[in-house]
N, C-alpha and C. Protein backbone atom coordinates (compact mmCIF):
# COMPACT_ATOMS: atom_id res chain seq x y z
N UNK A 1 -37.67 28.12 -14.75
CA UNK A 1 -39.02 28.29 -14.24
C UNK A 1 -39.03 29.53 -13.37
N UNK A 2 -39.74 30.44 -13.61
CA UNK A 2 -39.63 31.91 -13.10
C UNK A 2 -41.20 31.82 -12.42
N UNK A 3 -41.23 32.28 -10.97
CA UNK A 3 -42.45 32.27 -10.45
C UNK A 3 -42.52 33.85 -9.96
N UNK A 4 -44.11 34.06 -9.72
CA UNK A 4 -44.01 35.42 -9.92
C UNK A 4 -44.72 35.08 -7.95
N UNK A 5 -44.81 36.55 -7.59
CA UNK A 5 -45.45 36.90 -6.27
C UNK A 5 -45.72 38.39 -6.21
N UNK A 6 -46.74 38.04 -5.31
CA UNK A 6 -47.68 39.97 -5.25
C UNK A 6 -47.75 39.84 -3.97
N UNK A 7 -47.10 39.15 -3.11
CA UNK A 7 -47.57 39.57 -1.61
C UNK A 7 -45.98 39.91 -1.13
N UNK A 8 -46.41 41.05 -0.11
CA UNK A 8 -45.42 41.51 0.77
C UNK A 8 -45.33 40.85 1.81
N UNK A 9 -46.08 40.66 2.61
CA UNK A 9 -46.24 39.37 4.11
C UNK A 9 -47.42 38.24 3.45
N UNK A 10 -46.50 36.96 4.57
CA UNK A 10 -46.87 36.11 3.91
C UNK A 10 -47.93 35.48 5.61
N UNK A 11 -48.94 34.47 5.16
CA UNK A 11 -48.97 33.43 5.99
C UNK A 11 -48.48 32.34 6.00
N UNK A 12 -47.80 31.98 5.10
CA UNK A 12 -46.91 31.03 4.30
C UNK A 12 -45.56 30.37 4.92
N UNK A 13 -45.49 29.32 5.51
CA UNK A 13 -44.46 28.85 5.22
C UNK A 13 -43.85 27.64 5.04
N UNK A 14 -42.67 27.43 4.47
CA UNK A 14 -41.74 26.49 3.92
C UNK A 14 -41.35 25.60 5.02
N UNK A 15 -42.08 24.39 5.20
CA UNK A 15 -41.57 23.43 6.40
C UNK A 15 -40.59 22.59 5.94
N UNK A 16 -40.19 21.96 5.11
CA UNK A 16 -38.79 21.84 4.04
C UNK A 16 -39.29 21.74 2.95
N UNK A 17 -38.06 21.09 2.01
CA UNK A 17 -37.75 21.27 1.12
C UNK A 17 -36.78 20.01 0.47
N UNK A 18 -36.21 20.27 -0.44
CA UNK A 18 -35.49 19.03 -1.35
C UNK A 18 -35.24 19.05 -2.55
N UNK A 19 -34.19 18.84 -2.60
CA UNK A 19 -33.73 19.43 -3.90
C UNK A 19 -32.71 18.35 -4.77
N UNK A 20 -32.89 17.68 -6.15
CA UNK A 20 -32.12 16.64 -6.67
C UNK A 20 -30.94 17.17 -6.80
N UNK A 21 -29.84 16.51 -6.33
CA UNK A 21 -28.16 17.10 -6.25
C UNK A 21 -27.71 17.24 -7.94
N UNK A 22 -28.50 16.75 -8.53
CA UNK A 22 -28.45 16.85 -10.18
C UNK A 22 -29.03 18.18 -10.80
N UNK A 23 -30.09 18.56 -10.27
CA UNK A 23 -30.52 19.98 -10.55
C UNK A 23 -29.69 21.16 -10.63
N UNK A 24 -30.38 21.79 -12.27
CA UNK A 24 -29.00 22.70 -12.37
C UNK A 24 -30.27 24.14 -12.74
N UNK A 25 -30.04 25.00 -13.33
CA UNK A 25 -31.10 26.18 -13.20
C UNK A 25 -32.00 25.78 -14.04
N UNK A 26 -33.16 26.11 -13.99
CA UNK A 26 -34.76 25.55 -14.21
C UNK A 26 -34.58 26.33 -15.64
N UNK A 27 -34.94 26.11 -16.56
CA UNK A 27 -35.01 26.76 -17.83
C UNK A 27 -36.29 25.86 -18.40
N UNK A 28 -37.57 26.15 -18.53
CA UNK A 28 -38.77 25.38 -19.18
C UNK A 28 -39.06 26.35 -20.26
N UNK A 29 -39.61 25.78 -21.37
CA UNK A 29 -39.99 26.27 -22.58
C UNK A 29 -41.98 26.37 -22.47
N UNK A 30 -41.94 25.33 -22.00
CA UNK A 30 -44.12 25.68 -21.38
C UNK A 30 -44.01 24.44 -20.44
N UNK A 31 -44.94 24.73 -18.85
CA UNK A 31 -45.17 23.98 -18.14
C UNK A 31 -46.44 23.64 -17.74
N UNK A 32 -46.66 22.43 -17.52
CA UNK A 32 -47.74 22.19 -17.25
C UNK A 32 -48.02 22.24 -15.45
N UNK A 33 -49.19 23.73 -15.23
CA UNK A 33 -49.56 23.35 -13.79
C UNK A 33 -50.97 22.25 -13.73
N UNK A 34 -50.28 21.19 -12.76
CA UNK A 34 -51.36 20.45 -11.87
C UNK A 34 -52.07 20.66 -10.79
N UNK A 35 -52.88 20.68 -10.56
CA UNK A 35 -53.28 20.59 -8.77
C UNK A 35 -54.01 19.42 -8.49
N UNK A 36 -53.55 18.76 -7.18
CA UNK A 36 -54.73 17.89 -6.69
C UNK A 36 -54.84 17.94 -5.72
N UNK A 37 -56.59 18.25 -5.89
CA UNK A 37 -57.10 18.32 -4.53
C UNK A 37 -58.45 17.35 -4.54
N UNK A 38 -59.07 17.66 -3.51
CA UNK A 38 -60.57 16.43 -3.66
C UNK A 38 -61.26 16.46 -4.57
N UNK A 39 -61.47 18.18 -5.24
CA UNK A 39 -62.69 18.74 -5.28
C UNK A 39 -62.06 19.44 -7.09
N UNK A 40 -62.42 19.11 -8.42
CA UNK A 40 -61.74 19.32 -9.49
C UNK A 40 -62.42 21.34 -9.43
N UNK A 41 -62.89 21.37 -9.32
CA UNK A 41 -63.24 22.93 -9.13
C UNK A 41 -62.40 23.70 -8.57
N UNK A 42 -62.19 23.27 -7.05
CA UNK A 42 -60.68 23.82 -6.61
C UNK A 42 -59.40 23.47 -7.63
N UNK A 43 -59.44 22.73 -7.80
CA UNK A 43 -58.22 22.03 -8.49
C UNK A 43 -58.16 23.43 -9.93
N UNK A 44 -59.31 23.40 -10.68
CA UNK A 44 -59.20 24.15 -11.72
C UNK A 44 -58.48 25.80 -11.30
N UNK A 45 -59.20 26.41 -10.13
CA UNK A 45 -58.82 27.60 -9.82
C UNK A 45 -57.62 27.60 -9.54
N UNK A 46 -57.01 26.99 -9.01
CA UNK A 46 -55.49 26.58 -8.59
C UNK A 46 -54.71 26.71 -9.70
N UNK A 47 -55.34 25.57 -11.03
CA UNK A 47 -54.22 25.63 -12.19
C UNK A 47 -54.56 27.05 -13.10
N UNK A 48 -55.65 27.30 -12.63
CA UNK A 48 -55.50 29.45 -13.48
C UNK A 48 -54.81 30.09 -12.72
N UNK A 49 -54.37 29.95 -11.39
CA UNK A 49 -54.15 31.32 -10.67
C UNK A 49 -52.42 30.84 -11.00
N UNK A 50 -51.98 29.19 -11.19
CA UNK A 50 -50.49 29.04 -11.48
C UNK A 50 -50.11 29.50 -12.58
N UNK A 51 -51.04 29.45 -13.43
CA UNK A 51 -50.94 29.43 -14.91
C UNK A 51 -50.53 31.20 -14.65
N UNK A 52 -51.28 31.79 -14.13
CA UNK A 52 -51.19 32.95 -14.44
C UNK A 52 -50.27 33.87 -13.94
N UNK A 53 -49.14 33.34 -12.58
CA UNK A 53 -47.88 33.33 -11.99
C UNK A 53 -47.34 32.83 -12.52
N UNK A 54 -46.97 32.00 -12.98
CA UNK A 54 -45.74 31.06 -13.64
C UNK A 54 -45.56 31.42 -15.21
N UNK A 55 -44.61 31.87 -15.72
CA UNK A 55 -44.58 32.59 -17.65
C UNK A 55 -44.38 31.32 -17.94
N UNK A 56 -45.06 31.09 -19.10
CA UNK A 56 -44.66 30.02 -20.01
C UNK A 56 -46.00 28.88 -19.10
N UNK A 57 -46.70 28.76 -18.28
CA UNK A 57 -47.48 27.77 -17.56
C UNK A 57 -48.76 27.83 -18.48
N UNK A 58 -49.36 26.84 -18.72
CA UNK A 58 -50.55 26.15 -18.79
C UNK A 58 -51.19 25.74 -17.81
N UNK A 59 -52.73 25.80 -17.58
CA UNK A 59 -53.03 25.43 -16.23
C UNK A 59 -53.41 23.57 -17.32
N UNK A 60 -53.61 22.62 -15.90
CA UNK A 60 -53.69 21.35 -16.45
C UNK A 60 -54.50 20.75 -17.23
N UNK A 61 -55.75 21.19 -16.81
CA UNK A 61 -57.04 21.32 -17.13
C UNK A 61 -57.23 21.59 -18.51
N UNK A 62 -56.49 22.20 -19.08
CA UNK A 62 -56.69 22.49 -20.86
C UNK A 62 -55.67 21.43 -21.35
N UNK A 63 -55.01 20.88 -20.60
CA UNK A 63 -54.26 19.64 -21.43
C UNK A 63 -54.64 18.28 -21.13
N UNK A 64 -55.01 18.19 -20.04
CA UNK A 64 -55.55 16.52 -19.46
C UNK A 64 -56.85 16.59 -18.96
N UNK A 65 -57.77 16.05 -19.26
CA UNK A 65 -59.02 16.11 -18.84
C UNK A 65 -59.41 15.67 -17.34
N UNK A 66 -60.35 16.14 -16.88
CA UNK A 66 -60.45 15.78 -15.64
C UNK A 66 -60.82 13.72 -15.08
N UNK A 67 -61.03 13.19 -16.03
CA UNK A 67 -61.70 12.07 -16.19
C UNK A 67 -60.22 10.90 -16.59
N UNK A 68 -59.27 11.77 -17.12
CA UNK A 68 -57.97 11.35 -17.34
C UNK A 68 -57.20 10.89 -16.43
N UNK A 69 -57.18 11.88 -15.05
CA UNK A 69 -56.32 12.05 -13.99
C UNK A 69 -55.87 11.09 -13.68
N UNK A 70 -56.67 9.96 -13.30
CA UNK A 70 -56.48 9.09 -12.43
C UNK A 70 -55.85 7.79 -13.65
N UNK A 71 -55.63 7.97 -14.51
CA UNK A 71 -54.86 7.29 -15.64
C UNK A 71 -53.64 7.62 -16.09
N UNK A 72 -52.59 6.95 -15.20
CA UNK A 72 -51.13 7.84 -15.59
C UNK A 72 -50.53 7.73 -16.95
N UNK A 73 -51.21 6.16 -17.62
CA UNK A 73 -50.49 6.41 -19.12
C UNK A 73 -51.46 7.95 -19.94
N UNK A 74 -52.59 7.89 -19.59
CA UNK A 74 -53.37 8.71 -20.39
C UNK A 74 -53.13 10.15 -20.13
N UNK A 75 -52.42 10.62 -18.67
CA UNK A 75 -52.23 12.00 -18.49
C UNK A 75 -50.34 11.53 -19.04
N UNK A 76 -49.43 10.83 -18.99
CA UNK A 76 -48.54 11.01 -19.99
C UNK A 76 -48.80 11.28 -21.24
N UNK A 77 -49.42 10.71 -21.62
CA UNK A 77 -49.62 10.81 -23.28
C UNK A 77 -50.39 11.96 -23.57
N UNK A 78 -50.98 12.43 -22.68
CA UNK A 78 -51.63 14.23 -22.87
C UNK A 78 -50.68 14.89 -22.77
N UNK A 79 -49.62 14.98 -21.51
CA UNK A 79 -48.61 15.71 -21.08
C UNK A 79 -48.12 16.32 -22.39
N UNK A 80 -47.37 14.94 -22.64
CA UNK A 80 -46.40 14.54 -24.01
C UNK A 80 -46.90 15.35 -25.31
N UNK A 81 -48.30 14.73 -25.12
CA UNK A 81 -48.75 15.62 -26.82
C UNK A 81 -48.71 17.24 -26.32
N UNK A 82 -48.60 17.88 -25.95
CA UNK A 82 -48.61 19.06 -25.33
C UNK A 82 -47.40 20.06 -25.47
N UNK A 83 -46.53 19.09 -25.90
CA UNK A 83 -45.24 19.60 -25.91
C UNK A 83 -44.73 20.35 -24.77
N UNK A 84 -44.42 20.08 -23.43
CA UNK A 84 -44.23 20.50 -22.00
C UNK A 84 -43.11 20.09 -21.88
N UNK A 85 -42.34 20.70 -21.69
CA UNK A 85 -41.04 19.98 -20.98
C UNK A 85 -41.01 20.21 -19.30
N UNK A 86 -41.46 20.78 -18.82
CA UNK A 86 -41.61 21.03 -17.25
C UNK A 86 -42.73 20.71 -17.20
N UNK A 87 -42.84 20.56 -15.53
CA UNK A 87 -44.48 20.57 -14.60
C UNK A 87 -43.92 20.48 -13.25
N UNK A 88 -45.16 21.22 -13.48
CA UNK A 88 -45.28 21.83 -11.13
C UNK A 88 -46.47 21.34 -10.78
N UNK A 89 -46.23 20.83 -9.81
CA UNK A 89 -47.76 19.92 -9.30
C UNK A 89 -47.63 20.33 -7.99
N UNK A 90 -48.92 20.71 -7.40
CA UNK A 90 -49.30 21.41 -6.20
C UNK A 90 -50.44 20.19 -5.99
N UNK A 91 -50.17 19.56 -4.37
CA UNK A 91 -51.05 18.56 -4.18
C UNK A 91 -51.39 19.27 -2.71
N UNK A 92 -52.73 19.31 -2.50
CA UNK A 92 -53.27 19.48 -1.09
C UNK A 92 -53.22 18.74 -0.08
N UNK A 93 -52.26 18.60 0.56
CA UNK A 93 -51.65 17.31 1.61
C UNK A 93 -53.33 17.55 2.93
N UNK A 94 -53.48 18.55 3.32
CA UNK A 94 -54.20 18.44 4.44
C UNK A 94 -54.81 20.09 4.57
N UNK A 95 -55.88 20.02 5.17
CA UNK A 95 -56.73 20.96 5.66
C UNK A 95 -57.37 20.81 7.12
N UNK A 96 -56.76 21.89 8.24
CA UNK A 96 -56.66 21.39 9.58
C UNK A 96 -57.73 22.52 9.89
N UNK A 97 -58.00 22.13 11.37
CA UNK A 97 -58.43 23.57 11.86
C UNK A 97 -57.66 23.78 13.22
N UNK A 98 -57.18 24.78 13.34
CA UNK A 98 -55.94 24.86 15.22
C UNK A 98 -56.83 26.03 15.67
N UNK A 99 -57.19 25.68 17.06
CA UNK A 99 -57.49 26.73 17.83
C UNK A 99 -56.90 27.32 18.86
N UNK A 100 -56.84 28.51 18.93
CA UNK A 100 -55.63 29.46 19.95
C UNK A 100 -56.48 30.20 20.55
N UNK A 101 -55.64 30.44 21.77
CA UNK A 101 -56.59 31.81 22.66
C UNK A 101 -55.93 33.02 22.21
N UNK A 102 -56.79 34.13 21.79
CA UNK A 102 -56.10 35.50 21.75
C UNK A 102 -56.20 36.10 22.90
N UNK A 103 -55.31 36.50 23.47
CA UNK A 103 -55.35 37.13 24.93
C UNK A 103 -56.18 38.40 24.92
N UNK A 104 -56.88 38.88 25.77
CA UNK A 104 -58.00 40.12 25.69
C UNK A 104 -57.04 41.39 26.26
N UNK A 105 -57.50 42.39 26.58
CA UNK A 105 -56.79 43.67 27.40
C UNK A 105 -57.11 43.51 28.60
N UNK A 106 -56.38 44.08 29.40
CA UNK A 106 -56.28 44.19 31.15
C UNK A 106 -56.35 46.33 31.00
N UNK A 107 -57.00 46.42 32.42
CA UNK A 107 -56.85 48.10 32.87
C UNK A 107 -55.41 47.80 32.68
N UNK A 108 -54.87 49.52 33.11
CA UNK A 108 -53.53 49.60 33.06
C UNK A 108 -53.37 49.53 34.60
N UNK A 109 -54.54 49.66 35.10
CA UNK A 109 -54.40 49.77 36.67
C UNK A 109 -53.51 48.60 37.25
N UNK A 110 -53.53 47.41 36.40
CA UNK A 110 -53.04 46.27 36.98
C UNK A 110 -51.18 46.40 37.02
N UNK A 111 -50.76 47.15 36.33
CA UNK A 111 -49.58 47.55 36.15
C UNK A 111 -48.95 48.26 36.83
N UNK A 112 -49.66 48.72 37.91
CA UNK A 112 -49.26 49.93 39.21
C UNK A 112 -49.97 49.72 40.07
N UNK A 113 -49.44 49.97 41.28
CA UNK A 113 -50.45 49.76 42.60
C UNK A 113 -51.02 51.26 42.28
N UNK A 114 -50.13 52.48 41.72
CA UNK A 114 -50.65 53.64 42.10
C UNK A 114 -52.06 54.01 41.21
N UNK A 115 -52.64 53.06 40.30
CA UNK A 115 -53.39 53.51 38.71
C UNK A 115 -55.18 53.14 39.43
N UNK A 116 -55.26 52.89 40.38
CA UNK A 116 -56.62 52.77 40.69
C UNK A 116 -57.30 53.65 41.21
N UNK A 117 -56.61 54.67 41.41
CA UNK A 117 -57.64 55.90 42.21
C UNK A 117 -58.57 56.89 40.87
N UNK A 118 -57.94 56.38 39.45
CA UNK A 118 -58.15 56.99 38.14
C UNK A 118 -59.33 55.96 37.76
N UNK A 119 -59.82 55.36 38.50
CA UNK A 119 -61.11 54.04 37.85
C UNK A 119 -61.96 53.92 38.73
N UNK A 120 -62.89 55.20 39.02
CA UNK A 120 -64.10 55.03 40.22
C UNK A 120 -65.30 54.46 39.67
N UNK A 121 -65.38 54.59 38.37
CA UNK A 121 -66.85 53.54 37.65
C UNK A 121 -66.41 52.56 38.01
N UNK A 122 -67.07 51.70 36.98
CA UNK A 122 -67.57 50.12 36.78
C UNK A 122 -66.31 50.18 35.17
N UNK A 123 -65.38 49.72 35.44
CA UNK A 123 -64.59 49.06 34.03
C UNK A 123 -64.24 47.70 33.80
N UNK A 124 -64.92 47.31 33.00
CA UNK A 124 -64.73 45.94 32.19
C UNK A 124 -63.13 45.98 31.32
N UNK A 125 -62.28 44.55 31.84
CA UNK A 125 -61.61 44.36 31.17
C UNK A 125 -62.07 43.46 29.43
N UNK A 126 -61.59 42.94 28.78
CA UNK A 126 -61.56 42.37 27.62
C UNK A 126 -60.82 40.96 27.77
N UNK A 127 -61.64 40.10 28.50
CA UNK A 127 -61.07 38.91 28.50
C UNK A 127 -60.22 37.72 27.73
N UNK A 128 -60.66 38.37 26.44
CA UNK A 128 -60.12 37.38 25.12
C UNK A 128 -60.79 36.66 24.63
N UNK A 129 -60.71 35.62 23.51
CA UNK A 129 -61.34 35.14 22.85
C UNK A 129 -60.61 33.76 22.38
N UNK A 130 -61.24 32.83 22.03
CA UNK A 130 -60.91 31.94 21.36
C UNK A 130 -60.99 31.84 19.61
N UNK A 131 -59.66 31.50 18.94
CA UNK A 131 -59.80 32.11 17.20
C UNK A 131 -59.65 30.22 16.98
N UNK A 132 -60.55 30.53 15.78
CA UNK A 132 -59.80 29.31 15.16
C UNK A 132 -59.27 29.34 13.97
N UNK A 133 -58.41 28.99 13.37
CA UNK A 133 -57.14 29.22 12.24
C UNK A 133 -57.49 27.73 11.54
N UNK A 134 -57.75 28.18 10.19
CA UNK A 134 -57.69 27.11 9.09
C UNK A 134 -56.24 27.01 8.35
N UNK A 135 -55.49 25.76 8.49
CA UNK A 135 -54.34 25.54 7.88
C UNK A 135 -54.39 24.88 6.91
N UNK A 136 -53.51 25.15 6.00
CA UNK A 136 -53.92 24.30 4.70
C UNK A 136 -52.33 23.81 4.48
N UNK A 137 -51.97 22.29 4.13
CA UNK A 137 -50.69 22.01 3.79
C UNK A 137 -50.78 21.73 2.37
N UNK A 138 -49.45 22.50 1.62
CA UNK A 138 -49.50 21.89 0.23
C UNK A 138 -48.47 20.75 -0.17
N UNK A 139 -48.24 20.64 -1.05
CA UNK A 139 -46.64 19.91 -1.41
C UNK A 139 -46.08 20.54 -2.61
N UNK A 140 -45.51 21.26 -3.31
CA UNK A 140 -45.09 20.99 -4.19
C UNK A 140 -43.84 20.64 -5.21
N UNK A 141 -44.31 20.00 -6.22
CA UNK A 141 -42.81 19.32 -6.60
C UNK A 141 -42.76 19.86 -8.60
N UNK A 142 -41.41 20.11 -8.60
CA UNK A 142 -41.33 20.70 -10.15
C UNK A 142 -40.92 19.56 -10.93
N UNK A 143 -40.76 19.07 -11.50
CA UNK A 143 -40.27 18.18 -12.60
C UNK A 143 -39.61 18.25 -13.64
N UNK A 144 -38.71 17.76 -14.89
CA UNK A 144 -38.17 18.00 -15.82
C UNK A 144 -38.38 16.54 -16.54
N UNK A 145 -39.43 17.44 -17.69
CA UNK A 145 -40.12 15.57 -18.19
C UNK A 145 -39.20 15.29 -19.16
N UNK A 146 -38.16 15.75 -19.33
CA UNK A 146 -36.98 15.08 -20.48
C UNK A 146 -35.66 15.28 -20.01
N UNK A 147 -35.41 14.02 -19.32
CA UNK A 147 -36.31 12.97 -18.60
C UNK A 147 -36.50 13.00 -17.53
N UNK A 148 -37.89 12.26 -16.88
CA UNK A 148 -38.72 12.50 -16.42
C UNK A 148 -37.82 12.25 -14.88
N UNK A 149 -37.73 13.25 -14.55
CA UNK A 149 -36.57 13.40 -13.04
C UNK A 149 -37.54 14.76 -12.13
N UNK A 150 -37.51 14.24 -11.08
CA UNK A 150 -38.22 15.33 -9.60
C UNK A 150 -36.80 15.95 -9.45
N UNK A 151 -37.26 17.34 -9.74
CA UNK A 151 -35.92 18.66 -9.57
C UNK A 151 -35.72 18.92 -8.38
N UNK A 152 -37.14 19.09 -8.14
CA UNK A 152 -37.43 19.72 -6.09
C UNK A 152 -38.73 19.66 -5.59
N UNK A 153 -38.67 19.60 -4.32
CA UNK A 153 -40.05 19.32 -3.55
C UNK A 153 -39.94 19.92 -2.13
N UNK A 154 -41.27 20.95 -2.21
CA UNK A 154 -41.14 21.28 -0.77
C UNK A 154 -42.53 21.25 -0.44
N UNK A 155 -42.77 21.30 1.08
CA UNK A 155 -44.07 20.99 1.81
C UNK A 155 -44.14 22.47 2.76
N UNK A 156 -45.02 23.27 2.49
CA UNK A 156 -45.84 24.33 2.67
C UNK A 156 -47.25 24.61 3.76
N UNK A 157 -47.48 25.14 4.49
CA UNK A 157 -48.43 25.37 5.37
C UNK A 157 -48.69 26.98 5.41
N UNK A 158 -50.09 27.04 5.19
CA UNK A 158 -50.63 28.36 5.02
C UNK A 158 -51.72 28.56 6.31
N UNK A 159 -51.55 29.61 7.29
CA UNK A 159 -52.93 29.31 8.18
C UNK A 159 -53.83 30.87 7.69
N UNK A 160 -54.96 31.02 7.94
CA UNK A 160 -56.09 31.51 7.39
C UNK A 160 -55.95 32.18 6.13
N UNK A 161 -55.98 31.96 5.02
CA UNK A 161 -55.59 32.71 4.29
C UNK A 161 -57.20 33.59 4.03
N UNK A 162 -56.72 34.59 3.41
CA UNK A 162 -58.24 35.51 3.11
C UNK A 162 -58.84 34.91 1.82
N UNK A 163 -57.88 34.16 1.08
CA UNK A 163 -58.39 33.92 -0.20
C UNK A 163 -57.33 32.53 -0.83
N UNK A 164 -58.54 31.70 -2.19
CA UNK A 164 -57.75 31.03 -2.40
C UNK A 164 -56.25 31.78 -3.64
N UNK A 165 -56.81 33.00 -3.54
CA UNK A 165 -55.69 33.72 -5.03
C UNK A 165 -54.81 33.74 -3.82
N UNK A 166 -54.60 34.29 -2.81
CA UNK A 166 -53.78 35.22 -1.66
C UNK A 166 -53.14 33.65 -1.28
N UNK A 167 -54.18 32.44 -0.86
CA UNK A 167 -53.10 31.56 -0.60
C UNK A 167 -52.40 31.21 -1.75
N UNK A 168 -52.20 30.90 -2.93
CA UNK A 168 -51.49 30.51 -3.98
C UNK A 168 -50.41 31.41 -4.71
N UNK A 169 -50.95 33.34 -4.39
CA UNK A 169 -49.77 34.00 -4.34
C UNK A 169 -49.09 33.81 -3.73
N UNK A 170 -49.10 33.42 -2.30
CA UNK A 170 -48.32 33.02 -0.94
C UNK A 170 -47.71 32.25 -1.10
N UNK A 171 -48.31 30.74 -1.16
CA UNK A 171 -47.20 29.79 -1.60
C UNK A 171 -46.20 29.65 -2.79
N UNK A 172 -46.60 30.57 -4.13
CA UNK A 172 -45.79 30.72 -5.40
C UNK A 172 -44.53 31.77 -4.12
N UNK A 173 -44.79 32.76 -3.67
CA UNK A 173 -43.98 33.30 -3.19
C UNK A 173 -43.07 33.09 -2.42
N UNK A 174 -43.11 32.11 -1.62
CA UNK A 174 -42.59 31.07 -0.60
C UNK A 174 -41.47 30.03 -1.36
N UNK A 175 -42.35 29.53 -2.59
CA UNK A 175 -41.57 28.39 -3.21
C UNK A 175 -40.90 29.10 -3.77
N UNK A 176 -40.81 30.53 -5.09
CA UNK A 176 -40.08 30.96 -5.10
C UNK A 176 -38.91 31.38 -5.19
N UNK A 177 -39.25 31.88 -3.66
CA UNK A 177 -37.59 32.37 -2.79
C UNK A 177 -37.27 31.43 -2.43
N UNK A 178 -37.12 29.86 -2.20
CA UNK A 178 -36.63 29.05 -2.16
C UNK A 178 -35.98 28.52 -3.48
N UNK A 179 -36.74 28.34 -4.23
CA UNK A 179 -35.76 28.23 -5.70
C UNK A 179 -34.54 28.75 -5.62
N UNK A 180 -34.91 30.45 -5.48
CA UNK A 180 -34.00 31.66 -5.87
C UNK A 180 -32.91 30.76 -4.74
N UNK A 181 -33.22 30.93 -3.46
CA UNK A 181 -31.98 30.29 -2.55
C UNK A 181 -30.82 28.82 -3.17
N UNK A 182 -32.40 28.10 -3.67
CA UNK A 182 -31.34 26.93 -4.16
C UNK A 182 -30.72 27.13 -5.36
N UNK A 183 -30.86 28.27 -5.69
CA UNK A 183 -30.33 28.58 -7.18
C UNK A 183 -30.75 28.16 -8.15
N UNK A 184 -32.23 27.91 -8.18
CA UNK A 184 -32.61 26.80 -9.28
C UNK A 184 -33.30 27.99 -10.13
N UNK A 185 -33.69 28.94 -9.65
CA UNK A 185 -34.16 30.24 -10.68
C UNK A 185 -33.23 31.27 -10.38
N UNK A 186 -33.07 32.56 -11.40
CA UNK A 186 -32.10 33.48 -10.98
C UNK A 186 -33.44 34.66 -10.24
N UNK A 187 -32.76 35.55 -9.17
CA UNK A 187 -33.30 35.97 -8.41
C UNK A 187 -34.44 37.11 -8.32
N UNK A 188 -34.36 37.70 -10.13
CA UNK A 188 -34.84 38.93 -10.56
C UNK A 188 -36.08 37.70 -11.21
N UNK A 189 -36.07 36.59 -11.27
CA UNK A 189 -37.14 35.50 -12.00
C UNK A 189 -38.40 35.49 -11.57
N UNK A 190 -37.96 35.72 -9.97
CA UNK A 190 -39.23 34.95 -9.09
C UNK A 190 -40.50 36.21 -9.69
């Protein structure tokens, strides 16, 4: 399983991870990406933007219907007819909001007793601001449906991302270089 990435800095990161002591290097012939989230619209954009990082990926949505999901013999038996031997499932664990103070600017005057004879107006410092940061946690876990064994699983946190492509390059990029570390893809893959 070779994942691709287009970002240089990430907001992304890897809070662990897990890996089956049986797992040996990921080799899939076509995989099926999942996503679940609340909302099947998100969910769809998710399985194009995997589909379209991951070689050999299908997004889910063209193999299991949305009305299926919640029927595990009926999304096996889609899987199956599909001929997939892998799947990566990206589940939306949580969507937070954290708020931080950004500290504002100070004169430089405050830095010297000697810097105040240079500030005879009226100067306003920049007090700061309060930001608030949207975090998004994912999970995801790869699989090897013959037979049907969890390879690896890691849990992911993204805070503001600009976009849902930028968060999903992010996290493909994240998961990744974790593969590459666990050796489960070779390193020129990702």
């Amino acid at each position: 399983l070779a994942l691709a990435a287009s970002c240089s800095t990430t907001n992304t990161k890897l809070e662990t991870s897990w890996r089956s002591p049986e797992a040996g290097a990921l080799r899939f012939e076509k995989v099926i990406a999942l996503a679940v989230t609340p909302d099947a619209a998100t969910s769809r954009r998710i399985e194009d933007e995997l589909a379209g990082r991951v070689p050999g990926a299908v997004a889910g949505y063209t193999v299991v219907p949305d009305d299926a999901r919640g029927d595990d013999a009926v999304l096996a038996r889609s899987v199956a007819a599909s001929g997939a031997d892998g799947m990566l499932v990206v589940r939306l664990i949580d969507r937070d909001e954290r708020s931080r103070w950004v500290p504002g600017d100070f004169p430089n005057y405050y830095y010297s007793p000697y810097g105040y004879h240079r500030y005879r107006g009226p100067y306003y410092n920049d007090p700061g601001y309060m930001r608030v940061d949207e975090v998004y946690r994912f999970e995801t876990n790869v699989y090897d449906l013959d037979p049907e064994t969890l390879l690896w699983s890691g849990l992911t946190s993204t805070v503001s991302p600009s976009s849902m492509e930028s968060l999903i390059g992010e996290l493909m990029e994240v998961v990744g270089d974790e593969l590459v570390a666990e050796g489960l893809i070779e390193p020129g893959a990702k």
